[in-house]
C-alpha atoms as a PDB file:
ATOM      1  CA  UNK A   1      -6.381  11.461   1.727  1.00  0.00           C
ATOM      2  CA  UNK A   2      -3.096  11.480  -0.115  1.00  0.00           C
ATOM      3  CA  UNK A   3      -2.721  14.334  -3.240  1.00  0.00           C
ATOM      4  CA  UNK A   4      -0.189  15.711  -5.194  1.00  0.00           C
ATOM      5  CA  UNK A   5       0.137  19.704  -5.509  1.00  0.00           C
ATOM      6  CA  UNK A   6       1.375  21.976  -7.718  1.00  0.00           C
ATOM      7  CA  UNK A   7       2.119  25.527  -6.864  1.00  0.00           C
ATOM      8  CA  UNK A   8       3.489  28.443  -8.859  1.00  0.00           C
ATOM      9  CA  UNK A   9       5.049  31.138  -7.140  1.00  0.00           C
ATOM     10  CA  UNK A  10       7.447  34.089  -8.363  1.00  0.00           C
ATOM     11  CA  UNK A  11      10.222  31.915  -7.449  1.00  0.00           C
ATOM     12  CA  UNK A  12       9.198  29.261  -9.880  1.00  0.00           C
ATOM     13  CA  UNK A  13       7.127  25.988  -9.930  1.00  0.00           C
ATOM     14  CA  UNK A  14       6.928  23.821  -6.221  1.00  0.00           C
ATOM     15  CA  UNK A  15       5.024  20.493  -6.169  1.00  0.00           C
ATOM     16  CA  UNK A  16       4.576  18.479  -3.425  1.00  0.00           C
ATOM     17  CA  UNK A  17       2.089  15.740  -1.590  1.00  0.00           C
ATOM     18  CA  UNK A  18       0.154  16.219   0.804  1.00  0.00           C
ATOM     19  CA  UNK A  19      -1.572  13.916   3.682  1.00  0.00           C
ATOM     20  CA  UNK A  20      -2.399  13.967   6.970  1.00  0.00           C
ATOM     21  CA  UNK A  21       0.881  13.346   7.744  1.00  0.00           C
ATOM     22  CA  UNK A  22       2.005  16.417   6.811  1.00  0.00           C
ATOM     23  CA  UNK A  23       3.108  17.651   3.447  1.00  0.00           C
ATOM     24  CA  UNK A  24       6.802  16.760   1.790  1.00  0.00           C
ATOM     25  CA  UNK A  25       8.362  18.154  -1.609  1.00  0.00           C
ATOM     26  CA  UNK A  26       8.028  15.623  -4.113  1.00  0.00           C
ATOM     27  CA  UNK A  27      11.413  13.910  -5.227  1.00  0.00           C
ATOM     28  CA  UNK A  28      13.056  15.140  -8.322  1.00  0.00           C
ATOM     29  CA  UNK A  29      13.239  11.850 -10.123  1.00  0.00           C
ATOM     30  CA  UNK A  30      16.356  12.549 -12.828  1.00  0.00           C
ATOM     31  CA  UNK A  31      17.544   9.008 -11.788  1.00  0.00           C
ATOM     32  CA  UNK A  32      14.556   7.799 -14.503  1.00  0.00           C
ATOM     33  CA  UNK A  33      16.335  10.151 -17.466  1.00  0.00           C
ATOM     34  CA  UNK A  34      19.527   9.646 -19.360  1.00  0.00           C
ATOM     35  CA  UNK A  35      20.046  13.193 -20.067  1.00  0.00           C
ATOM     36  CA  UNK A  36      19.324  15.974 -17.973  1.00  0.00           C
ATOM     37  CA  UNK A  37      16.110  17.171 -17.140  1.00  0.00           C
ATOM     38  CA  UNK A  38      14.957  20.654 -15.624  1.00  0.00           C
ATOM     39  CA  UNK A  39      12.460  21.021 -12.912  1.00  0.00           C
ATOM     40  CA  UNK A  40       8.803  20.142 -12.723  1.00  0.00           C
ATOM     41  CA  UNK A  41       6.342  22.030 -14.976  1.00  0.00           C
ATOM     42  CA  UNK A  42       2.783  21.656 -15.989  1.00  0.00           C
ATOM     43  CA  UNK A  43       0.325  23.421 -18.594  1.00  0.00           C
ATOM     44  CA  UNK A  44       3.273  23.393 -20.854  1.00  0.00           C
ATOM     45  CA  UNK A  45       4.947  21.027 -23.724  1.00  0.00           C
ATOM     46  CA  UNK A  46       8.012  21.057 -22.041  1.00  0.00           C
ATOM     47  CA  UNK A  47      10.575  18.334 -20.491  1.00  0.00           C
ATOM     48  CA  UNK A  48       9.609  19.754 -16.988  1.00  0.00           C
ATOM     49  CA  UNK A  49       6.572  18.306 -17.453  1.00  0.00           C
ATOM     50  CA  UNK A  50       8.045  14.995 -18.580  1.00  0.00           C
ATOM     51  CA  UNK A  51      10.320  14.748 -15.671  1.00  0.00           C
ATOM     52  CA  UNK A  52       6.933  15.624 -13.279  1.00  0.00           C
ATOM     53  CA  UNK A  53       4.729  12.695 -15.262  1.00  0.00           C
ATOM     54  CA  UNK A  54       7.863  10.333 -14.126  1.00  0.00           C
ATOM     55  CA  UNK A  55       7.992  11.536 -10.589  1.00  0.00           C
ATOM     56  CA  UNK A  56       4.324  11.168 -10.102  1.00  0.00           C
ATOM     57  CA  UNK A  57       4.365   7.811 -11.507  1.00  0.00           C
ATOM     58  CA  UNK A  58       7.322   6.532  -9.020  1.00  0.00           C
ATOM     59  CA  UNK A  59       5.462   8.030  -6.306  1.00  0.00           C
ATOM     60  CA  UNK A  60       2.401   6.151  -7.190  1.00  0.00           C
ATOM     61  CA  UNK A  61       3.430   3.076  -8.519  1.00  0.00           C
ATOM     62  CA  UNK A  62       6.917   2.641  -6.962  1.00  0.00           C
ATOM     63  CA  UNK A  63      10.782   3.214  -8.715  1.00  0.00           C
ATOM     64  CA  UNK A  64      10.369   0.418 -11.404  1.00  0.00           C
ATOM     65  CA  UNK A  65      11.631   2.556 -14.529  1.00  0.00           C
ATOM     66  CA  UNK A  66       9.765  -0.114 -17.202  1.00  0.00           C
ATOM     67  CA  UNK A  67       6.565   1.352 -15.332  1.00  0.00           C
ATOM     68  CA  UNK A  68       7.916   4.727 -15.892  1.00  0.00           C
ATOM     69  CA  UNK A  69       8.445   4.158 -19.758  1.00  0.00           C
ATOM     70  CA  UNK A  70       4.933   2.640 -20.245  1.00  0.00           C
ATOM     71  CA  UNK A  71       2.993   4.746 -18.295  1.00  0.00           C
ATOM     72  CA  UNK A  72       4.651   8.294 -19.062  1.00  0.00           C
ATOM     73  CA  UNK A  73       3.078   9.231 -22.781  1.00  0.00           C
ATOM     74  CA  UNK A  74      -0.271   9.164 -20.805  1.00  0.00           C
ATOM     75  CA  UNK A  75       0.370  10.911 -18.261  1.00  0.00           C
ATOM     76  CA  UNK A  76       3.006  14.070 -19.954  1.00  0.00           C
ATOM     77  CA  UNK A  77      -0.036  14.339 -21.901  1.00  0.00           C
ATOM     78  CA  UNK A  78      -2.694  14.981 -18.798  1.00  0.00           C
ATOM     79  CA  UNK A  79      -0.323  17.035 -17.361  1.00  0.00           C
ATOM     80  CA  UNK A  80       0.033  19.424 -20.454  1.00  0.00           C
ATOM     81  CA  UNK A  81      -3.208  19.882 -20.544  1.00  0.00           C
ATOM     82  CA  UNK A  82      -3.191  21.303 -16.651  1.00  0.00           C
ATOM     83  CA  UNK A  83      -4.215  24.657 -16.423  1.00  0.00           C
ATOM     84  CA  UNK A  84      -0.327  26.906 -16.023  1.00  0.00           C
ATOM     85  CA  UNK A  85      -1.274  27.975 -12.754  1.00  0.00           C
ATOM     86  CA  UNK A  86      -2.002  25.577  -9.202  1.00  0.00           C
ATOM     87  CA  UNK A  87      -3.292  22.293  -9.505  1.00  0.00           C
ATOM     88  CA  UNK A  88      -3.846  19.205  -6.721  1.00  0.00           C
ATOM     89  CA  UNK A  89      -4.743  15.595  -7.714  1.00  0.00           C
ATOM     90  CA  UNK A  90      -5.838  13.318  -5.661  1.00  0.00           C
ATOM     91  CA  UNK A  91      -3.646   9.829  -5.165  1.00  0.00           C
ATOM     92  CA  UNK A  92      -7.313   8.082  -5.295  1.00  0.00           C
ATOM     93  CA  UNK A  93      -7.832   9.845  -9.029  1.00  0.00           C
ATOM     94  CA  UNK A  94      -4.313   8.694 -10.197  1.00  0.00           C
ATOM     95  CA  UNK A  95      -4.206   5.398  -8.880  1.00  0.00           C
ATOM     96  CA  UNK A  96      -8.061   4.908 -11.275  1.00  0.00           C
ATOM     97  CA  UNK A  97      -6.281   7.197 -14.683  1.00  0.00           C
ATOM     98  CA  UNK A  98      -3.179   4.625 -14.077  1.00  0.00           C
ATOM     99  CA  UNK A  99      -5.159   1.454 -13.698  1.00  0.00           C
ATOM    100  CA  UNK A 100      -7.290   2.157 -16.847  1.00  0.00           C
ATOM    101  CA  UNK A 101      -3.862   3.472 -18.696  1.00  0.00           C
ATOM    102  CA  UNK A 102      -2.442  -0.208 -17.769  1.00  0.00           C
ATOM    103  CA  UNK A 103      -5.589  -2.041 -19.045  1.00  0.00           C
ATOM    104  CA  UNK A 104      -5.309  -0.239 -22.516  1.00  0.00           C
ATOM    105  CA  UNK A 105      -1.570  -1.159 -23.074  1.00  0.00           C
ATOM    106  CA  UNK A 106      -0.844  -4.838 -24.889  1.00  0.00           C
ATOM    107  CA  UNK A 107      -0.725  -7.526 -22.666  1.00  0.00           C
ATOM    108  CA  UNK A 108       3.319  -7.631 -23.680  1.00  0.00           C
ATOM    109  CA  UNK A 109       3.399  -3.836 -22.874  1.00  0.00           C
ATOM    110  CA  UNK A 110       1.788  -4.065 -19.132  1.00  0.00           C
ATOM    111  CA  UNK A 111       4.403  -3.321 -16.922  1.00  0.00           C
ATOM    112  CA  UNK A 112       2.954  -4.419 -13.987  1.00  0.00           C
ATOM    113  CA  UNK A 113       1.568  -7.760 -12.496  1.00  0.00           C
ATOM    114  CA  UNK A 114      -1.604  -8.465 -11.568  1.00  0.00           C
ATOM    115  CA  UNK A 115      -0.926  -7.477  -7.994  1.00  0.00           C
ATOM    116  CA  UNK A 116       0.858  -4.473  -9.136  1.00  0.00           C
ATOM    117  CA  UNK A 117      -1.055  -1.491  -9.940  1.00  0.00           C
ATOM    118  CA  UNK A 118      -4.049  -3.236  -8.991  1.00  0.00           C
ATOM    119  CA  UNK A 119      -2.927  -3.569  -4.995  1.00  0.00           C
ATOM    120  CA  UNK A 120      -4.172  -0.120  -4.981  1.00  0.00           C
ATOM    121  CA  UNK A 121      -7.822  -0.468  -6.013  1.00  0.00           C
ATOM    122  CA  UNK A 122     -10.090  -1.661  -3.344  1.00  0.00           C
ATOM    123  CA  UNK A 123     -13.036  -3.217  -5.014  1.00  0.00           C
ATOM    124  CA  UNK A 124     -16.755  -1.683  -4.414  1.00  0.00           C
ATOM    125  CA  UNK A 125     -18.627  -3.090  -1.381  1.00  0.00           C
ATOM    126  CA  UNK A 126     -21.410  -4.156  -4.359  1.00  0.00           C
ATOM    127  CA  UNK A 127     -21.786  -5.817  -7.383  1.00  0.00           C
ATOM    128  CA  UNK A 128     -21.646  -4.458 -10.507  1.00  0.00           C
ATOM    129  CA  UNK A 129     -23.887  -5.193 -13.051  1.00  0.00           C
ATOM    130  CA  UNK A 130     -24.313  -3.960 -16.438  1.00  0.00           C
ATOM    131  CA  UNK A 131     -27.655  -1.697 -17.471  1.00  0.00           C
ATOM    132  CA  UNK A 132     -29.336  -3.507 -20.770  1.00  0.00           C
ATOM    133  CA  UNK A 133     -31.005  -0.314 -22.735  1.00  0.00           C
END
């Protein structure tokens, strides 16, 4: 299983994913910025953790910047609320907090297509049914 990882060390903050293919930093995404950014932070109201909420979201959902835009409020404000020291998120839990951020935006907000976000969720072997109380 795929996760993302965030480690603080003296040197400063390092995140990277991790899967059973190995682990590789994840990319600094200033590309998605018009002004410059500095490095990933988290636990923080800061622009490092602005420019980590963007990189997370290209590495789940692809490089599509509109994405970026519509998804990042959501997630800069998860990652704020990370504790300051290590975290790691799995790609399973952020694919499901993305999904249900893109079924709360306006229909002329959703970035994505039906077979965008959604590619990613495999749907339950069983029915779901609602529970009448």
């Amino acid at each position: 299983m795929k996760a993302i990882v965030g480690v603080r060390h003296a040197d400063g903050a390092f995140v990277f994913t991790r899967s059973a293919a190995g682990c590789r930093e994840l990319p600094s995404r200033q590309d998605l910025f018009d002004h410059p950014v500095p490095g990933f932070d988290w636990g923080t109201e800061s622009y490092g953790v602005a420019h980590l909420a963007a990189a997370i979201i290209a590495e789940i959902c692809g490089n599509d910047a509109r994405q970026v835009k519509h998804l990042l409020p959501t997630m800069h404000a998860f990652l704020m609320r990370l504790p300051k020291d290590d975290f790691e998120i799995s790609e399973s839990f952020l694919v499901a907090m993305l999904a249900a951020i893109q079924t709360q935006l306006s229909p002329s907000k959703r970035p994505l297509s039906r077979a965008g976000l959604w590619q990613w969720i495999t749907p339950p072997p069983f029915a779901i049914t609602p529970v009448r109380m």
